[in-house]
PDBML (XML) file of the C-alpha atoms, coordinates in Angstrom:
<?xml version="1.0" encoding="UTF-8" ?>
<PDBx:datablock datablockName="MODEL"
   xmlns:PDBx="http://pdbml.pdb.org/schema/pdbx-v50.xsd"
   xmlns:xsi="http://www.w3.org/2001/XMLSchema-instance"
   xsi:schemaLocation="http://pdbml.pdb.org/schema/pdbx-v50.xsd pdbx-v50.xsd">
   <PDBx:atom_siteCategory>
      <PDBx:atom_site id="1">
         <PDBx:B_iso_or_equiv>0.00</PDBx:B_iso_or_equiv>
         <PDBx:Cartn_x>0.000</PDBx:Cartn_x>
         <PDBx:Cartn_y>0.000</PDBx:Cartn_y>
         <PDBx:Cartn_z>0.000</PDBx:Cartn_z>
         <PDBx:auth_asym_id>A</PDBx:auth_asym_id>
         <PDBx:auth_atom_id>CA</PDBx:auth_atom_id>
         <PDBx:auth_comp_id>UNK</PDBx:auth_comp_id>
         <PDBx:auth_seq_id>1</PDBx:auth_seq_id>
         <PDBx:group_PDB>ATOM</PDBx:group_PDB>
         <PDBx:label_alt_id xsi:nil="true" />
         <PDBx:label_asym_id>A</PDBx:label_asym_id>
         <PDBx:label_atom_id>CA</PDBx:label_atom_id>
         <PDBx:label_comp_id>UNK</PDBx:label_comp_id>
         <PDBx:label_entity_id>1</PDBx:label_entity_id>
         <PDBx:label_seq_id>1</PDBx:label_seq_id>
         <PDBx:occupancy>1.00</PDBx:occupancy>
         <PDBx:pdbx_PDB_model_num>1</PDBx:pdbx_PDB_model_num>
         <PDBx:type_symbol>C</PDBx:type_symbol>
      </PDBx:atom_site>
      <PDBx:atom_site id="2">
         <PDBx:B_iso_or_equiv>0.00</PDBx:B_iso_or_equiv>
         <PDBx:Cartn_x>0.942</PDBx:Cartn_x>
         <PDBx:Cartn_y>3.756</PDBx:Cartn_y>
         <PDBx:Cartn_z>-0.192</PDBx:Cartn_z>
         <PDBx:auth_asym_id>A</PDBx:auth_asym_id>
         <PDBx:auth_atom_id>CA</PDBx:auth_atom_id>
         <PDBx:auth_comp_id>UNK</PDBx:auth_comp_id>
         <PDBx:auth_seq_id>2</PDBx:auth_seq_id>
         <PDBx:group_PDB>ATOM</PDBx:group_PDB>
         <PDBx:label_alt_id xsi:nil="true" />
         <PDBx:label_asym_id>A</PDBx:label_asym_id>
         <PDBx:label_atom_id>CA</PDBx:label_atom_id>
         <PDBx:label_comp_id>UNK</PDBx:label_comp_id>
         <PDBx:label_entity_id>1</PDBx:label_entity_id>
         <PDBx:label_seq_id>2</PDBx:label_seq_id>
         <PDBx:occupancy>1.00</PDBx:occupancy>
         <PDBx:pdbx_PDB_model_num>1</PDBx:pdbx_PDB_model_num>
         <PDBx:type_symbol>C</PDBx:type_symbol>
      </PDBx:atom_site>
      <PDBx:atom_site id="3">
         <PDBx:B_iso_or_equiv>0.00</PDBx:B_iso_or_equiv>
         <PDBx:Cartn_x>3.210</PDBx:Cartn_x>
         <PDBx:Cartn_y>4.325</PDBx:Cartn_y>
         <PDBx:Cartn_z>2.744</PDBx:Cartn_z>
         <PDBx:auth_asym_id>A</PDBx:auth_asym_id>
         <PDBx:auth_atom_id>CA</PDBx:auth_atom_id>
         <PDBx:auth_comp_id>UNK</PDBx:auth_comp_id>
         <PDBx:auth_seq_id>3</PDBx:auth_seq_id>
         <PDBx:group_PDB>ATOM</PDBx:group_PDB>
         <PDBx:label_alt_id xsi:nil="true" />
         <PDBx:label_asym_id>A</PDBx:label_asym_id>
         <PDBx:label_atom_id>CA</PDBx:label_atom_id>
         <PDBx:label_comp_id>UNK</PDBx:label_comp_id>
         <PDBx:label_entity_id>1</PDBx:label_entity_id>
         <PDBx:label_seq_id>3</PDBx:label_seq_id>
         <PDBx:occupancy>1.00</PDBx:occupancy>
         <PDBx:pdbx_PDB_model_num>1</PDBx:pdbx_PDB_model_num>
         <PDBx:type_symbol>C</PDBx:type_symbol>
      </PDBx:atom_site>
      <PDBx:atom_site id="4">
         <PDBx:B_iso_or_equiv>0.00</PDBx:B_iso_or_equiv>
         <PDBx:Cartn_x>1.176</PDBx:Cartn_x>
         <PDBx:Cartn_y>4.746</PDBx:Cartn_y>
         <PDBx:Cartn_z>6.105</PDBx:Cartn_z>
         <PDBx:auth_asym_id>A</PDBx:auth_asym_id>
         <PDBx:auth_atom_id>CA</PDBx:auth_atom_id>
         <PDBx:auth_comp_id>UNK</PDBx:auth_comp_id>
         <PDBx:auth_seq_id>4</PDBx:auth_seq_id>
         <PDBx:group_PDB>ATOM</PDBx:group_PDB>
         <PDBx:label_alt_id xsi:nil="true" />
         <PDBx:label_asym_id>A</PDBx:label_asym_id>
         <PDBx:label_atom_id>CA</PDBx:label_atom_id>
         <PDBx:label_comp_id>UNK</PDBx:label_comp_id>
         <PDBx:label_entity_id>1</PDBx:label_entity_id>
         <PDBx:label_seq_id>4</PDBx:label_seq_id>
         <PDBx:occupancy>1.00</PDBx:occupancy>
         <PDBx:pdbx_PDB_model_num>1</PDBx:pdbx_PDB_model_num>
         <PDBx:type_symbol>C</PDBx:type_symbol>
      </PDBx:atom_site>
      <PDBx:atom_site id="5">
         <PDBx:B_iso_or_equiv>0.00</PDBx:B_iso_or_equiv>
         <PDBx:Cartn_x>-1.957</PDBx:Cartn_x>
         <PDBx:Cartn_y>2.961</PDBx:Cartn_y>
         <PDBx:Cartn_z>5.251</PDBx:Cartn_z>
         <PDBx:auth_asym_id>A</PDBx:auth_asym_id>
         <PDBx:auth_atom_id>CA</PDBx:auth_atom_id>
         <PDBx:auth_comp_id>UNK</PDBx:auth_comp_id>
         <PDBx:auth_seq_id>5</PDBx:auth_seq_id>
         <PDBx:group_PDB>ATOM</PDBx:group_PDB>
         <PDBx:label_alt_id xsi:nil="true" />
         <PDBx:label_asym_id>A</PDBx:label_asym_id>
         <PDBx:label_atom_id>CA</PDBx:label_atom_id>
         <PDBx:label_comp_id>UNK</PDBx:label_comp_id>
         <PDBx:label_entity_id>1</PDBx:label_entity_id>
         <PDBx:label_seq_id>5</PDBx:label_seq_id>
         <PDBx:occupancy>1.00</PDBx:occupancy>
         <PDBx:pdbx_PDB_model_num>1</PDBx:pdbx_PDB_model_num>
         <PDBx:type_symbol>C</PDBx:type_symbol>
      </PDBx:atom_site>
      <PDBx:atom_site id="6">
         <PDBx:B_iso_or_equiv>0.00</PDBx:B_iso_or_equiv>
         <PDBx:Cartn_x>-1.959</PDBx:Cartn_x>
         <PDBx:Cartn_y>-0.068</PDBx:Cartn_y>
         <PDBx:Cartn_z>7.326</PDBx:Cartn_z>
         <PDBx:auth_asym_id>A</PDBx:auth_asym_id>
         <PDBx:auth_atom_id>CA</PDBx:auth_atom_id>
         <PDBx:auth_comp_id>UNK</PDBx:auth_comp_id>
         <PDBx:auth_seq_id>6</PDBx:auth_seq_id>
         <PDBx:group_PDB>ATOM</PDBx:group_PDB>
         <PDBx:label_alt_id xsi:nil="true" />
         <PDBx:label_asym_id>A</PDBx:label_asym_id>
         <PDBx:label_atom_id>CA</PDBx:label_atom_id>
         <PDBx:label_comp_id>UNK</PDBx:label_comp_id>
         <PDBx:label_entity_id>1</PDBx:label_entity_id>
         <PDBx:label_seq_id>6</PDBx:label_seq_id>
         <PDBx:occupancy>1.00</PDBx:occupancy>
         <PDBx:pdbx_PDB_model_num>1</PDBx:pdbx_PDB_model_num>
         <PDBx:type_symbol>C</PDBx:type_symbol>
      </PDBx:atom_site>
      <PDBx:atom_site id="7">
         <PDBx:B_iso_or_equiv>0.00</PDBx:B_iso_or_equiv>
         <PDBx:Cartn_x>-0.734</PDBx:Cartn_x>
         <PDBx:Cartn_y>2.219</PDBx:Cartn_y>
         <PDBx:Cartn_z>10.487</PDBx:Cartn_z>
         <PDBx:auth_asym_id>A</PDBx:auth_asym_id>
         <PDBx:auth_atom_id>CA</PDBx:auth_atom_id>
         <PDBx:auth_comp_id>UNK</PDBx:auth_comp_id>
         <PDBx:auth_seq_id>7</PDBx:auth_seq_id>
         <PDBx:group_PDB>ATOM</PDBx:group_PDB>
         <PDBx:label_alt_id xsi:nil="true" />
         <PDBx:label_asym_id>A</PDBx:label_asym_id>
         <PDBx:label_atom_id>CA</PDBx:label_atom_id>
         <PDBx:label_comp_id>UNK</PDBx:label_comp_id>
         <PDBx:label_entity_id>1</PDBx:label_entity_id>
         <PDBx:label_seq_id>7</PDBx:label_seq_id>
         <PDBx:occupancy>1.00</PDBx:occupancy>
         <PDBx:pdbx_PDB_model_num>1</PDBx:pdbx_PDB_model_num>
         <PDBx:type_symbol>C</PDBx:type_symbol>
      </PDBx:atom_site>
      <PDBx:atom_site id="8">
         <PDBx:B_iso_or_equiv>0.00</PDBx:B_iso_or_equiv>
         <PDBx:Cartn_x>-3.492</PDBx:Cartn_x>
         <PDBx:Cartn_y>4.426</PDBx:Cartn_y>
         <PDBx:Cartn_z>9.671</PDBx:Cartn_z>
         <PDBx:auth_asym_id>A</PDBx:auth_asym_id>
         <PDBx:auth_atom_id>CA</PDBx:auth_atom_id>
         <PDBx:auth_comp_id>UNK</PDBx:auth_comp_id>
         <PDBx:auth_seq_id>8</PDBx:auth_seq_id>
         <PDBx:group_PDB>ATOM</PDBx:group_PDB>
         <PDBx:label_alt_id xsi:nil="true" />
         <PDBx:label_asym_id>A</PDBx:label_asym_id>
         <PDBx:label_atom_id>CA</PDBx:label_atom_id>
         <PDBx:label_comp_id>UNK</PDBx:label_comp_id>
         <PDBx:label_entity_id>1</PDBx:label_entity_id>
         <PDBx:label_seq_id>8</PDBx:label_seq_id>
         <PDBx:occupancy>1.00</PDBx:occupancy>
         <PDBx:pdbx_PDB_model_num>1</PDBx:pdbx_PDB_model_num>
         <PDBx:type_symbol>C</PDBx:type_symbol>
      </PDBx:atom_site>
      <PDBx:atom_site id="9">
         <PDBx:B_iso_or_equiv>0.00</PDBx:B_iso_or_equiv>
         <PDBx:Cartn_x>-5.667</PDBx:Cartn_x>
         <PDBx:Cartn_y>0.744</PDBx:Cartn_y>
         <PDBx:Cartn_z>9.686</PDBx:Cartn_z>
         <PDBx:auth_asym_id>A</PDBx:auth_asym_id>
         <PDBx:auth_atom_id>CA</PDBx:auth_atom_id>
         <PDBx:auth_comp_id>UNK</PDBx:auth_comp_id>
         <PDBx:auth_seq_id>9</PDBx:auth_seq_id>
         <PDBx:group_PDB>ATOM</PDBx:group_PDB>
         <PDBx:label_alt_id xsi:nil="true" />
         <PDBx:label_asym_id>A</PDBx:label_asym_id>
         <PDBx:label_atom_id>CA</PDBx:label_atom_id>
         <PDBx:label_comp_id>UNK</PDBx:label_comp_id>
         <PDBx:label_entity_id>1</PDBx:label_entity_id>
         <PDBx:label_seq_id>9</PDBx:label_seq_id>
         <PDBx:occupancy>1.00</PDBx:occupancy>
         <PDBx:pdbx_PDB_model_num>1</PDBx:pdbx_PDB_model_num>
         <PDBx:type_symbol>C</PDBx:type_symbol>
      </PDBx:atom_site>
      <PDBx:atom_site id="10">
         <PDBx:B_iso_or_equiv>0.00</PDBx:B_iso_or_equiv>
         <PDBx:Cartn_x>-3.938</PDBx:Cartn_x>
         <PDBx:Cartn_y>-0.093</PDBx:Cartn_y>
         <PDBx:Cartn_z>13.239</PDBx:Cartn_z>
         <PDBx:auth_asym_id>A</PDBx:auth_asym_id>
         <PDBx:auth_atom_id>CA</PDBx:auth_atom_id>
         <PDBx:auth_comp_id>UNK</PDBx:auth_comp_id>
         <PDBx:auth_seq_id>10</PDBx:auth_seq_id>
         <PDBx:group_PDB>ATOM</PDBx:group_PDB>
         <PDBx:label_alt_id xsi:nil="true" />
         <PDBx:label_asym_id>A</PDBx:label_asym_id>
         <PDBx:label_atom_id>CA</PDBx:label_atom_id>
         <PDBx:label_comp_id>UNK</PDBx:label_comp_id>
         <PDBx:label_entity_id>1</PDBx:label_entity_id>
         <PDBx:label_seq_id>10</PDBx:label_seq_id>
         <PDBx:occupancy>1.00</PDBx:occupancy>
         <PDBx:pdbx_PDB_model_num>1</PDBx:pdbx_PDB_model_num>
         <PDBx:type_symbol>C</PDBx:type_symbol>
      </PDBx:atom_site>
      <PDBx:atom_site id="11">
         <PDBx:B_iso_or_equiv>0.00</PDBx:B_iso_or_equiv>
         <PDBx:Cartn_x>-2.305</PDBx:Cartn_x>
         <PDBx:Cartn_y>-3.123</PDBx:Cartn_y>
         <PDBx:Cartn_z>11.493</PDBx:Cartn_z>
         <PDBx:auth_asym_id>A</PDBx:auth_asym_id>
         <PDBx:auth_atom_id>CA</PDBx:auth_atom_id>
         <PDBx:auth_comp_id>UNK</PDBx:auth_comp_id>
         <PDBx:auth_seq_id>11</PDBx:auth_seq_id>
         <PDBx:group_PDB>ATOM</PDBx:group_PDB>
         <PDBx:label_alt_id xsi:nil="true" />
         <PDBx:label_asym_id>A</PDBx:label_asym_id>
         <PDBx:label_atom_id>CA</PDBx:label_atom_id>
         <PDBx:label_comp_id>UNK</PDBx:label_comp_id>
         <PDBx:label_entity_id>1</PDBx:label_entity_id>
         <PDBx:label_seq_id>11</PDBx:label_seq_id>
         <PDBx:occupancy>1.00</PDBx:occupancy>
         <PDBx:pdbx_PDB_model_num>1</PDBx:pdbx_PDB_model_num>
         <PDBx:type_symbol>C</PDBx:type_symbol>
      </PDBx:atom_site>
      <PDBx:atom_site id="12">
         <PDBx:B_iso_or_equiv>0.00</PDBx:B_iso_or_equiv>
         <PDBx:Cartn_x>0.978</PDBx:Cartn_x>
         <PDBx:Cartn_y>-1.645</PDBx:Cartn_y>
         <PDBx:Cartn_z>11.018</PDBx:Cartn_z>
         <PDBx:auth_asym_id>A</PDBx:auth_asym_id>
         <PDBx:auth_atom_id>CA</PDBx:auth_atom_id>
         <PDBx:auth_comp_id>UNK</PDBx:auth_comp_id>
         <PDBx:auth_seq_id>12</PDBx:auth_seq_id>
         <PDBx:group_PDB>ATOM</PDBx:group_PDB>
         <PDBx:label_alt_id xsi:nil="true" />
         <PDBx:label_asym_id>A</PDBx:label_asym_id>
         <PDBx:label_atom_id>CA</PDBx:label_atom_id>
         <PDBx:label_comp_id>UNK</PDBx:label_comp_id>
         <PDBx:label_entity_id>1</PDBx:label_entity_id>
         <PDBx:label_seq_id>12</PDBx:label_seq_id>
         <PDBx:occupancy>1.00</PDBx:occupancy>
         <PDBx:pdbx_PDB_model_num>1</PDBx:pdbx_PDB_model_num>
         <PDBx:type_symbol>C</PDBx:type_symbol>
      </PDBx:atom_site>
      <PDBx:atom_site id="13">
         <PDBx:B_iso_or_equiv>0.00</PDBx:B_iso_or_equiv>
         <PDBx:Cartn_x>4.402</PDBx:Cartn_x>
         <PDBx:Cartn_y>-3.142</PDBx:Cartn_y>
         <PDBx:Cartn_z>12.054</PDBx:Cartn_z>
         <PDBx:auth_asym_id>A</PDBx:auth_asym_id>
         <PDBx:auth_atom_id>CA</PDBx:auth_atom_id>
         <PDBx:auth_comp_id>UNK</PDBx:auth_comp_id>
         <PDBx:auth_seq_id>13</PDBx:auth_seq_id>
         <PDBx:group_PDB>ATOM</PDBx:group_PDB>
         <PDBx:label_alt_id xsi:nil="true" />
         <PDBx:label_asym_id>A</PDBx:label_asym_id>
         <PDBx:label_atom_id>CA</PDBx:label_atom_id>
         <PDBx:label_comp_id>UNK</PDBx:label_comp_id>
         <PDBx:label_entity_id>1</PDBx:label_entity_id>
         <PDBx:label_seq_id>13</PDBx:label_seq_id>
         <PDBx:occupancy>1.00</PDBx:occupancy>
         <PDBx:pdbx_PDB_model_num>1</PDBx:pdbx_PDB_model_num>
         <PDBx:type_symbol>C</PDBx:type_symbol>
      </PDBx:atom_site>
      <PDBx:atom_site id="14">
         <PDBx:B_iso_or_equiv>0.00</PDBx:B_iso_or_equiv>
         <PDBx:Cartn_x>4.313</PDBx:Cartn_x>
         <PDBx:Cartn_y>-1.956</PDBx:Cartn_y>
         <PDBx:Cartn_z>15.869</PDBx:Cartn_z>
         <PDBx:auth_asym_id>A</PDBx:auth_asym_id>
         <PDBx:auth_atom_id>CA</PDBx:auth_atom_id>
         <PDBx:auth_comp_id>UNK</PDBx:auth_comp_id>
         <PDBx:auth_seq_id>14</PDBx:auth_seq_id>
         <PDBx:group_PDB>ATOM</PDBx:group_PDB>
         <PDBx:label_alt_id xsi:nil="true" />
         <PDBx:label_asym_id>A</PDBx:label_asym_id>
         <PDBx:label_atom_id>CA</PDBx:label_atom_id>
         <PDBx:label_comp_id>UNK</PDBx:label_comp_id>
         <PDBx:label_entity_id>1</PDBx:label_entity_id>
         <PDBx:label_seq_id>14</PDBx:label_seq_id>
         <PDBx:occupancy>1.00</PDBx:occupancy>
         <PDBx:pdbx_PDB_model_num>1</PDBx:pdbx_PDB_model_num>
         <PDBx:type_symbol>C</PDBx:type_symbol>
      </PDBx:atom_site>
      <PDBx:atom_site id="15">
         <PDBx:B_iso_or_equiv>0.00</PDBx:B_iso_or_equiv>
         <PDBx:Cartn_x>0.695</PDBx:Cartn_x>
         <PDBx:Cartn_y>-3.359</PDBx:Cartn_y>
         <PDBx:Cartn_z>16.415</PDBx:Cartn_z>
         <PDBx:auth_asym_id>A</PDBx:auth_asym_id>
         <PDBx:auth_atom_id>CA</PDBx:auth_atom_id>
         <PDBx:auth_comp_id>UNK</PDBx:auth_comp_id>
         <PDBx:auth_seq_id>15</PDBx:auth_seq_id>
         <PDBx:group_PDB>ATOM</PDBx:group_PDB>
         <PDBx:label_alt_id xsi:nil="true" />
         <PDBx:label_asym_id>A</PDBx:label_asym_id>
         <PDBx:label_atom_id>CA</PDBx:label_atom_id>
         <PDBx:label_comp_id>UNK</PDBx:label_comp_id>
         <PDBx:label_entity_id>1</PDBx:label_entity_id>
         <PDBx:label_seq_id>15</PDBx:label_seq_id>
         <PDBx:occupancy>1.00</PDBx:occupancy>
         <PDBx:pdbx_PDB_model_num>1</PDBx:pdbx_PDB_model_num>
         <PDBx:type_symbol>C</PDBx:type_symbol>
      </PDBx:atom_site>
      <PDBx:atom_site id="16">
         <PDBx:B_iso_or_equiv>0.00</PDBx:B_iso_or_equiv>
         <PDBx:Cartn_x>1.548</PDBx:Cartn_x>
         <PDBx:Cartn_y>-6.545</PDBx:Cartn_y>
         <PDBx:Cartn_z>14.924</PDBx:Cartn_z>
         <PDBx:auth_asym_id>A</PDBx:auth_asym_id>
         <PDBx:auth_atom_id>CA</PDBx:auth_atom_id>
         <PDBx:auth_comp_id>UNK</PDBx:auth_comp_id>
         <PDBx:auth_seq_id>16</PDBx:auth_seq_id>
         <PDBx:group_PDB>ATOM</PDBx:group_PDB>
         <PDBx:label_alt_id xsi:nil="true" />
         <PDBx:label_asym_id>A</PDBx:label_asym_id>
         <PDBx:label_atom_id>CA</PDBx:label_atom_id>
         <PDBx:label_comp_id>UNK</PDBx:label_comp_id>
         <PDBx:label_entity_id>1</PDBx:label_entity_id>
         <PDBx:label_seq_id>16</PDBx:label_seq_id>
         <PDBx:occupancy>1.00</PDBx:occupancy>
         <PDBx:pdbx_PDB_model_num>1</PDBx:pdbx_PDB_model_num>
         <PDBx:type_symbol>C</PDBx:type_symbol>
      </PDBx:atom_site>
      <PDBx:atom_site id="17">
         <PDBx:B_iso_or_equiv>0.00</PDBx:B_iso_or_equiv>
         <PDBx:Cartn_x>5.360</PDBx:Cartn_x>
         <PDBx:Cartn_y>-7.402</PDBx:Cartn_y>
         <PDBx:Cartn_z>15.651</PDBx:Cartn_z>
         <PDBx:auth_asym_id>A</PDBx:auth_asym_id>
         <PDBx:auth_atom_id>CA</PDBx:auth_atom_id>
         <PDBx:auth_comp_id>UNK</PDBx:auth_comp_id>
         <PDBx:auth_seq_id>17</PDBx:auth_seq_id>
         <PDBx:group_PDB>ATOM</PDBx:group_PDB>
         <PDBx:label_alt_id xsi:nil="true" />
         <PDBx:label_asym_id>A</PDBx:label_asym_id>
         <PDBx:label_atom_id>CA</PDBx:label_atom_id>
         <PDBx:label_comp_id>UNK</PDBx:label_comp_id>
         <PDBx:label_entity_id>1</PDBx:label_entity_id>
         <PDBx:label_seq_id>17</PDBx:label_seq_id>
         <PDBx:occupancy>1.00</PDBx:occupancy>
         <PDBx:pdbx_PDB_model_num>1</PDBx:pdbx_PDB_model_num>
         <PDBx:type_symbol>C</PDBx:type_symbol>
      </PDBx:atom_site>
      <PDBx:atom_site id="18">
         <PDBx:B_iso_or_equiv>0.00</PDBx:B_iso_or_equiv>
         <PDBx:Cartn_x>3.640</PDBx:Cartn_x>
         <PDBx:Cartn_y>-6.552</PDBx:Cartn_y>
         <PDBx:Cartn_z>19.464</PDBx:Cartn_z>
         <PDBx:auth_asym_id>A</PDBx:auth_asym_id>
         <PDBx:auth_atom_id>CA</PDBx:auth_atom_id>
         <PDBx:auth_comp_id>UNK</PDBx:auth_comp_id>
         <PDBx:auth_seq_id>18</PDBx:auth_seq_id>
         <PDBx:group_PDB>ATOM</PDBx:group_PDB>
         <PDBx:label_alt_id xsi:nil="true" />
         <PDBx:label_asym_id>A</PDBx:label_asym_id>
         <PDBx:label_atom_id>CA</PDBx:label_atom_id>
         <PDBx:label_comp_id>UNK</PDBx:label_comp_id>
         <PDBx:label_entity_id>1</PDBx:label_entity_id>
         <PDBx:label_seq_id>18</PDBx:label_seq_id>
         <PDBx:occupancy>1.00</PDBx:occupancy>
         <PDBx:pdbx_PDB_model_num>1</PDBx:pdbx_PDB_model_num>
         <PDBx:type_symbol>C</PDBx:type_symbol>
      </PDBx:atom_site>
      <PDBx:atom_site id="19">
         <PDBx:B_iso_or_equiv>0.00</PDBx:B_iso_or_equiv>
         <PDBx:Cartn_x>1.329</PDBx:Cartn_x>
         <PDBx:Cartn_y>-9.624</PDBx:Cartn_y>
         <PDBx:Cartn_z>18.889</PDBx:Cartn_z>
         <PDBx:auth_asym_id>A</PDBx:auth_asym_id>
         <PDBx:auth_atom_id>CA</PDBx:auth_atom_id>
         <PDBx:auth_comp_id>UNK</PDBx:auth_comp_id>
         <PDBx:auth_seq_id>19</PDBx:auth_seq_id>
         <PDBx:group_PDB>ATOM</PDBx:group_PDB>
         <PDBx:label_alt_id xsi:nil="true" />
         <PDBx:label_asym_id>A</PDBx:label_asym_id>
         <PDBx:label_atom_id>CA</PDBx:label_atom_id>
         <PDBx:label_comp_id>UNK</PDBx:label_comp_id>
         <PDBx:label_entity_id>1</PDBx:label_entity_id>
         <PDBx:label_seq_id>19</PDBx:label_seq_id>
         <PDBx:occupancy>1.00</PDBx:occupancy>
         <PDBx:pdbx_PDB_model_num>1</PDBx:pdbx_PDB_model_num>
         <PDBx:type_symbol>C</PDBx:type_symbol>
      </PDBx:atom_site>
      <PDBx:atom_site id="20">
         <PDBx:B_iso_or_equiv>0.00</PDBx:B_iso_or_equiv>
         <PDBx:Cartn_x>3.838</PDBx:Cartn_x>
         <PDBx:Cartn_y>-11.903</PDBx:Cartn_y>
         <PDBx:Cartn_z>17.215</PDBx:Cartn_z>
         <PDBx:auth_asym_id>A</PDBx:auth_asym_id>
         <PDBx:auth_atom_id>CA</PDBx:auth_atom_id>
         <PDBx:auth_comp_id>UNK</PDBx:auth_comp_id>
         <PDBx:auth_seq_id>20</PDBx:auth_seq_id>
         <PDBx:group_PDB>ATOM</PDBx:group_PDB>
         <PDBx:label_alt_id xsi:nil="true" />
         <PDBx:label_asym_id>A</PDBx:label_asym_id>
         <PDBx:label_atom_id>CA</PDBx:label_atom_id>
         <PDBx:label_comp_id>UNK</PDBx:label_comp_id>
         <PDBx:label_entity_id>1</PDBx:label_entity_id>
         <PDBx:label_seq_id>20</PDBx:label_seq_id>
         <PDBx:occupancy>1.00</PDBx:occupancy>
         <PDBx:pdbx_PDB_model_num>1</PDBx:pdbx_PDB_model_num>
         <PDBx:type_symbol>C</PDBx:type_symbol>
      </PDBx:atom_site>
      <PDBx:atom_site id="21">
         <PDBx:B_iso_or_equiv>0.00</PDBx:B_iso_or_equiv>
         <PDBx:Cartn_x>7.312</PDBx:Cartn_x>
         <PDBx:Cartn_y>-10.889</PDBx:Cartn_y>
         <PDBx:Cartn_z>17.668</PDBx:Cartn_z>
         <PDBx:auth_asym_id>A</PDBx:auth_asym_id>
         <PDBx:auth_atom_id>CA</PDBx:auth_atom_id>
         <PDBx:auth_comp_id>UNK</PDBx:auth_comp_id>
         <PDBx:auth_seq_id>21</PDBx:auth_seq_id>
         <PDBx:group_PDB>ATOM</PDBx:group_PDB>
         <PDBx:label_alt_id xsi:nil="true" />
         <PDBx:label_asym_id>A</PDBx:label_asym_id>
         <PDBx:label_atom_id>CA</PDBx:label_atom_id>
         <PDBx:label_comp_id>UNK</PDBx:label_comp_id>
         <PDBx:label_entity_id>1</PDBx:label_entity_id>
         <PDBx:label_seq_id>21</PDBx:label_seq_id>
         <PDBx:occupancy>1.00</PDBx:occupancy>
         <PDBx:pdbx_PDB_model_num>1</PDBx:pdbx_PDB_model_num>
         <PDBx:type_symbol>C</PDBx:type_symbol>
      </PDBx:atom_site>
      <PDBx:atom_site id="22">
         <PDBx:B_iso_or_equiv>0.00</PDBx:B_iso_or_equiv>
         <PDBx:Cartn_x>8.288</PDBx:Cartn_x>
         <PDBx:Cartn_y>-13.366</PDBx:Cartn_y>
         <PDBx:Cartn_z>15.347</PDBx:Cartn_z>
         <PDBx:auth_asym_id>A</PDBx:auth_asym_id>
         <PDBx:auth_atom_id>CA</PDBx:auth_atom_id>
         <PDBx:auth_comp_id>UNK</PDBx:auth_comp_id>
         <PDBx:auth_seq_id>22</PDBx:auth_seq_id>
         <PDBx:group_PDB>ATOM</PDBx:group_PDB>
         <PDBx:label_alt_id xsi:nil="true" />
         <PDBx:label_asym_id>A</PDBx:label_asym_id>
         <PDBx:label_atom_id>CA</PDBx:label_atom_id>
         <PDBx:label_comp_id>UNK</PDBx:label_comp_id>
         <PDBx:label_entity_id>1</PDBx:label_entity_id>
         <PDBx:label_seq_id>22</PDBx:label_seq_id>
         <PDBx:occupancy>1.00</PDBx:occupancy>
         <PDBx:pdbx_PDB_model_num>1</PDBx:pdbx_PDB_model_num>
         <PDBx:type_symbol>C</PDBx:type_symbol>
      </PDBx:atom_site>
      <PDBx:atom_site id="23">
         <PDBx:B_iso_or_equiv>0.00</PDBx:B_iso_or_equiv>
         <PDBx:Cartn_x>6.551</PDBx:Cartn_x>
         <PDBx:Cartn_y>-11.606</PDBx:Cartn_y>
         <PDBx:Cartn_z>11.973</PDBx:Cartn_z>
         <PDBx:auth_asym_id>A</PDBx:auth_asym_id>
         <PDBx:auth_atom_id>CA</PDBx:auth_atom_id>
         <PDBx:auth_comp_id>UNK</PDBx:auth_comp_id>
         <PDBx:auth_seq_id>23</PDBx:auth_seq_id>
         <PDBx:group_PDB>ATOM</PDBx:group_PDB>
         <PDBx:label_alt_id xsi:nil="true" />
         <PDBx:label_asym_id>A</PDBx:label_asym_id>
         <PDBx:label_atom_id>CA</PDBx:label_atom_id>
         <PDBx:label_comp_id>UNK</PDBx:label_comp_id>
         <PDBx:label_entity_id>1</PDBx:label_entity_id>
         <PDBx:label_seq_id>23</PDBx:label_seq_id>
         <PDBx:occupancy>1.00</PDBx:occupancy>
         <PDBx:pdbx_PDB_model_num>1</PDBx:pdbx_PDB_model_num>
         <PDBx:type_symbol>C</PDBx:type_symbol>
      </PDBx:atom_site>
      <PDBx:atom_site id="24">
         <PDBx:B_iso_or_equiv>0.00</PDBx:B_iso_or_equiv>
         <PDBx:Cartn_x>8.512</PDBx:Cartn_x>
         <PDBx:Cartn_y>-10.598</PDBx:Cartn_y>
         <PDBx:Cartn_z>9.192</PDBx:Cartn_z>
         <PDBx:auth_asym_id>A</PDBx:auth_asym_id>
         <PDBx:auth_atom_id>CA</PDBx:auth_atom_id>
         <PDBx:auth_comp_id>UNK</PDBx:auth_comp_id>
         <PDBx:auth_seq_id>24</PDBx:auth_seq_id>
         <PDBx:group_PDB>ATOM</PDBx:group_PDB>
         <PDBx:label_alt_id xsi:nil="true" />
         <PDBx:label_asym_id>A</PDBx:label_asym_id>
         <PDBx:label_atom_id>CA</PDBx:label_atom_id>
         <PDBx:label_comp_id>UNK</PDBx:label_comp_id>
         <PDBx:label_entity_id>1</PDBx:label_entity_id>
         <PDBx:label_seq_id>24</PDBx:label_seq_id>
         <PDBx:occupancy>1.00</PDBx:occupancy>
         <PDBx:pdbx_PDB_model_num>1</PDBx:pdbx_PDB_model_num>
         <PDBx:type_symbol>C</PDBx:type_symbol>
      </PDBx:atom_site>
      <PDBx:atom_site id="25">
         <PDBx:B_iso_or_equiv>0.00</PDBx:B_iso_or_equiv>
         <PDBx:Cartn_x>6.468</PDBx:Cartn_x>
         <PDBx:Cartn_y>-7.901</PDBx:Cartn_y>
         <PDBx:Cartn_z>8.117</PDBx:Cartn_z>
         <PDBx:auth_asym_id>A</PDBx:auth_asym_id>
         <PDBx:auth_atom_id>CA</PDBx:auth_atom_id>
         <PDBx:auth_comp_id>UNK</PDBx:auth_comp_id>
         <PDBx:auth_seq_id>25</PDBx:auth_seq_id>
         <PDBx:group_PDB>ATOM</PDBx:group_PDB>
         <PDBx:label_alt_id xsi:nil="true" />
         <PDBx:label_asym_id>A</PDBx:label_asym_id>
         <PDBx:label_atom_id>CA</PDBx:label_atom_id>
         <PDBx:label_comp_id>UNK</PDBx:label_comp_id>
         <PDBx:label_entity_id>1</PDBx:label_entity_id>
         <PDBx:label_seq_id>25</PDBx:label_seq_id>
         <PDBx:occupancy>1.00</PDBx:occupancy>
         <PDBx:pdbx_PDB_model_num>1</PDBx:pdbx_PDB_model_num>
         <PDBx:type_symbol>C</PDBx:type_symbol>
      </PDBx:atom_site>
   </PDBx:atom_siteCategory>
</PDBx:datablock>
């Protein structure tokens, strides 16, 4: 996506690397 969609979703990298630290995102 464009840059800052998916933090603008709440599904960026800090949301989700916080729920599985393990993602490659």
């Amino acid at each position: 996506f464009a840059p800052g969609t998916t933090d603008r979703l709440g599904v960026g990298y800090k949301e989700l690397s916080a729920i599985n630290p393990k993602l490659i995102y």
